[in-house]
Protein backbone atom coordinates (compact mmCIF):
# COMPACT_ATOMS: atom_id res chain seq x y z
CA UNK A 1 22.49 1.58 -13.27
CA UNK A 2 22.00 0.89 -9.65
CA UNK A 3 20.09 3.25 -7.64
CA UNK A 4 20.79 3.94 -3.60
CA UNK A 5 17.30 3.85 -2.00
CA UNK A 6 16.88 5.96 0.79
CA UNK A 7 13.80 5.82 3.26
CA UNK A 8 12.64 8.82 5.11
CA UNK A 9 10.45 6.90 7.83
CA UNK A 10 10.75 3.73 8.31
CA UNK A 11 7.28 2.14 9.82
CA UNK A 12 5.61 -1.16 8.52
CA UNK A 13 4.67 0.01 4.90
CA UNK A 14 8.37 1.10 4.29
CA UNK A 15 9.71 -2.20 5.49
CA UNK A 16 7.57 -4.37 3.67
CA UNK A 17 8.31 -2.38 0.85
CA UNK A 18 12.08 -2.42 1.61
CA UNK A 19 12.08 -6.43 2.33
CA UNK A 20 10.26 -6.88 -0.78
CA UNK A 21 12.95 -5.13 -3.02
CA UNK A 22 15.57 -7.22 -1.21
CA UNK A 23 14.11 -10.27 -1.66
CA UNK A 24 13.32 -9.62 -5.26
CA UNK A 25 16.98 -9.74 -5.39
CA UNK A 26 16.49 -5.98 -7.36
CA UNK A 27 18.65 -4.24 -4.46
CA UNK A 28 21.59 -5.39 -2.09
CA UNK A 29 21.27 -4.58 1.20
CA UNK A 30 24.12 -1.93 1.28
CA UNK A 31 22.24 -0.17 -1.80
CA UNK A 32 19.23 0.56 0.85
CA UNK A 33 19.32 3.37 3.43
CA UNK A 34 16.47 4.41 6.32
CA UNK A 35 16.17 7.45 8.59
CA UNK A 36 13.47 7.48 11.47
CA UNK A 37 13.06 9.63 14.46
CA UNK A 38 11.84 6.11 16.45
CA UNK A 39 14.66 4.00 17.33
CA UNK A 40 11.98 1.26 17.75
CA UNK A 41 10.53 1.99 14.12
CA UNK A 42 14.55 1.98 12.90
CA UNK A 43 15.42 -1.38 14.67
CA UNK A 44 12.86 -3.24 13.34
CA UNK A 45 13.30 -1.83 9.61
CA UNK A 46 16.83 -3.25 10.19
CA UNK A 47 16.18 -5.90 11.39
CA UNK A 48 13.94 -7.04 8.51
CA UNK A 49 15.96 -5.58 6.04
CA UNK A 50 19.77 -5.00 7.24
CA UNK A 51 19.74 -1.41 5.62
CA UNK A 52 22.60 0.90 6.29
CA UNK A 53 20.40 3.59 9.04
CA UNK A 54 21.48 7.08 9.07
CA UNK A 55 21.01 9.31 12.19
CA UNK A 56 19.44 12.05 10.39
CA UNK A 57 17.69 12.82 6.75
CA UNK A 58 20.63 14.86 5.62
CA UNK A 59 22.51 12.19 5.68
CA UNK A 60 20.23 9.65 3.51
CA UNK A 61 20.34 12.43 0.85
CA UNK A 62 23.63 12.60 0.91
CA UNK A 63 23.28 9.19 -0.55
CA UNK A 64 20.20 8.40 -2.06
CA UNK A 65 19.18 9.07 -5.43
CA UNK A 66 15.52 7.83 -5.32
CA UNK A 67 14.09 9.03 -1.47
CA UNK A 68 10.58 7.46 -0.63
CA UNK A 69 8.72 9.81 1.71
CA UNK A 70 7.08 7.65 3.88
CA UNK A 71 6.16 8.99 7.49
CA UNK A 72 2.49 10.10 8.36
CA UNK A 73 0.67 12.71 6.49
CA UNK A 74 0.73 15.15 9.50
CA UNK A 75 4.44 14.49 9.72
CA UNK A 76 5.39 15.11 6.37
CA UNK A 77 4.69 19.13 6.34
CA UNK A 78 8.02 19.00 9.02
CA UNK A 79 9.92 16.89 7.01
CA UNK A 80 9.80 18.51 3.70
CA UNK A 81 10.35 21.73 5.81
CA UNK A 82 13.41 19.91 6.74
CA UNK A 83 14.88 18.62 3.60
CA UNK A 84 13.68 21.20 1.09
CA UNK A 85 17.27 23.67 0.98
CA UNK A 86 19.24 20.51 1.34
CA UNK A 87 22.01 20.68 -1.58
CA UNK A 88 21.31 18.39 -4.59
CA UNK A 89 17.61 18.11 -3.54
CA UNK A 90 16.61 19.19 -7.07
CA UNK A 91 18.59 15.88 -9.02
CA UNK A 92 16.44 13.34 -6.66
CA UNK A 93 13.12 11.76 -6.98
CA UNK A 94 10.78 11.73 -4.60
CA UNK A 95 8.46 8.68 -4.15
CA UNK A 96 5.31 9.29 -1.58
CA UNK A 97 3.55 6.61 -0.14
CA UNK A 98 1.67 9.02 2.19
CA UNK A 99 -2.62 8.84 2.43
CA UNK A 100 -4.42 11.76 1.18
CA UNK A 101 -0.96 14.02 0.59
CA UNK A 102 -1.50 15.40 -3.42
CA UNK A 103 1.48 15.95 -5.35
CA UNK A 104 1.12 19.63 -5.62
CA UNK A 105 1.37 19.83 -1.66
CA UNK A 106 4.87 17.86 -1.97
CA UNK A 107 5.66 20.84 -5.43
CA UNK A 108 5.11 23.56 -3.22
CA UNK A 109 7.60 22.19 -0.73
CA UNK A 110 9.98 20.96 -2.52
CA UNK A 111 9.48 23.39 -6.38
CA UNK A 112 7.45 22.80 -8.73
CA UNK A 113 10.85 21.04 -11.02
CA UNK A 114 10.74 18.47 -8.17
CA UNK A 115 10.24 14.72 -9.98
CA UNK A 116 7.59 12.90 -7.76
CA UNK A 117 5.89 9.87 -8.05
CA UNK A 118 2.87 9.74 -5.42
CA UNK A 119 2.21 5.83 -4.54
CA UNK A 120 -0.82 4.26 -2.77
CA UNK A 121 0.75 0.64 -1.30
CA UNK A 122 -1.20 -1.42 1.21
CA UNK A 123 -0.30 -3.61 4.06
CA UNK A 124 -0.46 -7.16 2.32
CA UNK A 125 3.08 -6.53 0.65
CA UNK A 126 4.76 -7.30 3.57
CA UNK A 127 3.75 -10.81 2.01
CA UNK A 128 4.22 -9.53 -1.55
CA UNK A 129 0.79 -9.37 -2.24
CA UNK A 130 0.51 -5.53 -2.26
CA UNK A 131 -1.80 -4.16 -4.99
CA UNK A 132 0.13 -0.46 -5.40
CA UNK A 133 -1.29 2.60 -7.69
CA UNK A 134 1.28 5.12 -8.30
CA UNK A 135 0.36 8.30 -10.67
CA UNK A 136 3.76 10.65 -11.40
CA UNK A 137 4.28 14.61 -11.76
CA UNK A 138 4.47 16.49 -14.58
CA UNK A 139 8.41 16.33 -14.10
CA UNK A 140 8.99 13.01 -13.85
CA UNK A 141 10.70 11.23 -16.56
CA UNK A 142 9.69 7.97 -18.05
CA UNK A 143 12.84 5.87 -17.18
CA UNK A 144 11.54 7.72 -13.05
CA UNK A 145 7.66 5.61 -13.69
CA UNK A 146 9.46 2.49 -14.90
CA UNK A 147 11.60 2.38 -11.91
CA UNK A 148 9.12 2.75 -9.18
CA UNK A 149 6.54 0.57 -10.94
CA UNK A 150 9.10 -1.78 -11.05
CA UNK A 151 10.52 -1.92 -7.61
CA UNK A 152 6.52 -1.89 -6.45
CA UNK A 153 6.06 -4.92 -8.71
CA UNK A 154 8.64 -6.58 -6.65
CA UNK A 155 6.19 -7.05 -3.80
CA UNK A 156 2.68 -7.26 -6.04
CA UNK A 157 0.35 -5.86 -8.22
CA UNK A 158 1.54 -2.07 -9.60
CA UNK A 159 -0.85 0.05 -11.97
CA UNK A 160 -0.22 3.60 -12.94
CA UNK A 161 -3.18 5.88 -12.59
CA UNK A 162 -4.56 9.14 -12.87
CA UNK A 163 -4.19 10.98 -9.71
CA UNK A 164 -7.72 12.24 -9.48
CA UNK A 165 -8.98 8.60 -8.92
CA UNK A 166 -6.09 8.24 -6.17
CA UNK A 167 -8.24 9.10 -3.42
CA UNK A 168 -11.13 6.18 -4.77
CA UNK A 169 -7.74 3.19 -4.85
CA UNK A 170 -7.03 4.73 -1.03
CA UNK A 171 -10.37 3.94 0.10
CA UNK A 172 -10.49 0.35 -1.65
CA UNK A 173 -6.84 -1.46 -1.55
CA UNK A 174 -5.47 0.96 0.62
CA UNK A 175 -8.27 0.89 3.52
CA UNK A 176 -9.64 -2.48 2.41
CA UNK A 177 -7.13 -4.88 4.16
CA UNK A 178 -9.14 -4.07 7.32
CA UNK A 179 -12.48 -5.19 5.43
CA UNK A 180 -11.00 -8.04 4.49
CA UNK A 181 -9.93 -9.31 7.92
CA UNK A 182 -12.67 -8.75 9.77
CA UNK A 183 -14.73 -11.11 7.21
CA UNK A 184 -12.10 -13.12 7.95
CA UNK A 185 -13.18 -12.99 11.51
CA UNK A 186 -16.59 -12.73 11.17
CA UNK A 187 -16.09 -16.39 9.26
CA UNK A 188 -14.48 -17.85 11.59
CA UNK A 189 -16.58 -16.72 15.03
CA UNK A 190 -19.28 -17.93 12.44
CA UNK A 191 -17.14 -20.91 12.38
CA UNK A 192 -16.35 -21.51 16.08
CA UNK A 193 -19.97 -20.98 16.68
CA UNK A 194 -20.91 -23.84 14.66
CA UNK A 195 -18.66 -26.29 16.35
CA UNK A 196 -15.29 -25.57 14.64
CA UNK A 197 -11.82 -25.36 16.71
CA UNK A 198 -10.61 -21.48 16.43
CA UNK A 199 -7.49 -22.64 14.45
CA UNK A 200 -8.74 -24.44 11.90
CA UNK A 201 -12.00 -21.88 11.72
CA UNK A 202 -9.37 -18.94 10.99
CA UNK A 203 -6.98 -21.24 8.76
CA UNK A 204 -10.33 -22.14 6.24
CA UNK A 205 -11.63 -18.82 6.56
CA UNK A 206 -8.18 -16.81 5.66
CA UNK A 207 -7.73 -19.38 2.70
CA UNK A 208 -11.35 -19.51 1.60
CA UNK A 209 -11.01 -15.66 1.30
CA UNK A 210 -7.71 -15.97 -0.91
CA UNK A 211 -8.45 -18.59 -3.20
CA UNK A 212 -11.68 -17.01 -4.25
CA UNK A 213 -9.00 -13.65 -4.78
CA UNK A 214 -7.22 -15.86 -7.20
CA UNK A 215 -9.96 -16.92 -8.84
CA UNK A 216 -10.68 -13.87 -10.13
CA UNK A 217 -7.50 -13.10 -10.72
CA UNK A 218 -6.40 -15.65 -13.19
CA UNK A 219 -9.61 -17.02 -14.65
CA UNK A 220 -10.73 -13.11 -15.28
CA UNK A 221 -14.39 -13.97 -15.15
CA UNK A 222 -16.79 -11.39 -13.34
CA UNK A 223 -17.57 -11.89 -9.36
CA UNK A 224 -20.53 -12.21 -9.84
CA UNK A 225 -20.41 -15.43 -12.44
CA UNK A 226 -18.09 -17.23 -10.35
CA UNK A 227 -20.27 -16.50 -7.51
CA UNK A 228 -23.16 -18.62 -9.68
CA UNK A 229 -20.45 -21.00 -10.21
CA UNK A 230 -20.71 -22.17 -6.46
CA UNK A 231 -24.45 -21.55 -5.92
CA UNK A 232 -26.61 -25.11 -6.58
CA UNK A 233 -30.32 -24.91 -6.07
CA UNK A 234 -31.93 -24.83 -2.77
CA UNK A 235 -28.75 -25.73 -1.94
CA UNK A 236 -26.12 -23.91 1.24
CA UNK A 237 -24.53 -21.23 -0.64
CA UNK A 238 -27.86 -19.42 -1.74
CA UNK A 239 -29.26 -20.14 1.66
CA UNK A 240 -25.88 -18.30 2.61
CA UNK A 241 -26.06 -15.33 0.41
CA UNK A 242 -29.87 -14.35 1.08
CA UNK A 243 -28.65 -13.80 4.61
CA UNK A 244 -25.98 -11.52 3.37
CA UNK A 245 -28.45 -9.73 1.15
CA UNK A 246 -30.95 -9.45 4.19
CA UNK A 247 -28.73 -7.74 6.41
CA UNK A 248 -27.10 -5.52 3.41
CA UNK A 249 -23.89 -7.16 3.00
CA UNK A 250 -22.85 -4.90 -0.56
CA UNK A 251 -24.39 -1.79 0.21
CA UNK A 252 -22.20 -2.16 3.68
CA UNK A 253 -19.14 -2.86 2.00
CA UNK A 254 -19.83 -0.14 -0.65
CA UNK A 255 -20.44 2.54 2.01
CA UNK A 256 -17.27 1.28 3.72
CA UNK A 257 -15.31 2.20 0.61
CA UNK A 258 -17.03 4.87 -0.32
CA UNK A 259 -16.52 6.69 3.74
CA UNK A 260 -12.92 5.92 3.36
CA UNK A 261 -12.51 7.37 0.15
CA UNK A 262 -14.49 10.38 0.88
CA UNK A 263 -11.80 10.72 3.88
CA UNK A 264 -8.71 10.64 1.87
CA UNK A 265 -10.59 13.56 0.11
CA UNK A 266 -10.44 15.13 2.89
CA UNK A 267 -7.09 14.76 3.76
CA UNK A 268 -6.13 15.50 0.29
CA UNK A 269 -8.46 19.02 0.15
CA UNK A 270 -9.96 17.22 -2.63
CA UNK A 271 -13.56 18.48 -3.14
């Protein structure tokens, strides 16, 4: 059966989201609704998307049966605040896509029968190339997981999880676009610097970075073997990686993970 999406906030991870289930060709435009409190944030959700936009969050749950929660986590205490004595609430299921935000903070707002599915997207589905966790609540049914892991797979990679490692996938796919793109422009400065035109330094850095992705993606061999793979004797690439290992490349990147996870615990009143 077709389900009416609704979307409560309707910034850049809800549209690429949104987009993504349209262009999967698993939703029809007039099966997709948005609410925002920014016109701006609302126009361009439409505009990407064509959704049917309702003026307030009442009326998306008049007509949504799966509602994806996705404003900021210091905006969601309102919201829930908001929705929670709305009739029908209890027959809907919730989808969060909100940092740090545990599910029992979204049971105590909206009762502890609520059916939520907490989901940790990142930015790179707005080219449907999202890698999405998603870990469910002790309410929600299996044909609820299969549905949202579904509808995520429509713009990437989708793996359920427990949620006590949610706060570790926030601080790797979910902070770790920006780490990617500033070795992208760390490359290609390094690039320009060495003689190359900006253009084509960014356009072999970007693509450098996500062919080696796909490499270890579909040949499933470890990193670290496939980094061997391009390493010849005395050669560039060694020359290359002792300067990386001089100036602490890993240990950087695993503090950078490691900070931003130990934020989302944070956020999430993990300890």
């Amino acid at each position: 059966m077709t389900k009416i999406i609704g979307f409560i906030g309707a910034g850049q991870m809800a549209t690429a989201l949104a987009a993504g289930f349209l262009k999967s060709g698993t939703l029809k435009r007039m099966e997709l609704y948005a609410s925002d409190v920014s016109r701006a944030a609302a126009e361009r959700f439409l505009t990407a998307t064509g959704a049917v936009f309702c003026d307030t969050n009442t009326e998306l749950l008049q007509n949504a049966e799966v509602v994806f929660l996705a404003v900021k986590p210091q905006q969601m205490p309102d919201v829930l605040d908001g929705i929670s004595g709305e009739p029908g609430i209890k027959e809907k299921l919730f989808v969060t896509i909100a940092a740090g935000l545990p599910i029992r903070f979204f049971e105590e707002k909206l009762g502890l029968s609520a059916r939520i599915i907490r989901v940790m997207p990142n930015t790179p589905g707005l080219v449907g190339e999202a890698a999405s966790a998603l870990t469910p609540s002790k309410n929600a049914k299996d044909a609820d997981i299969q549905l949202v892991r579904s509808l995520l797979e429509t713009v990437g990679l989708a793996e359920q999880i427990p949620e006590k490692l949610m706060d570790a996938v926030t601080g790797l796919s979910g902070s770790g676009p920006a780490f990617a793109y500033m070795m992208v422009e760390a490359m290609s400065d390094a690039g320009v610097k060495m003689g190359l035109p900006r253009a084509t330094a960014v356009q072999f850095a970007a693509q450098t970075l996500k062919g080696a992705a796909e490499m270890v993606l579909k040949t499933g061999d470890h990193p670290a073997v496939l980094k061997d793979r391009v390493m010849s004797p005395a050669g560039t690439t060694i020359a290359g990686v002792s300067a990386l290992e001089d100036r602490g490349f890993r240990a950087a990147v695993m503090a950078a993970v490691e900070a931003a996870t130990r934020r989302s615990q944070e956020l999430s009143g993990a300890k």
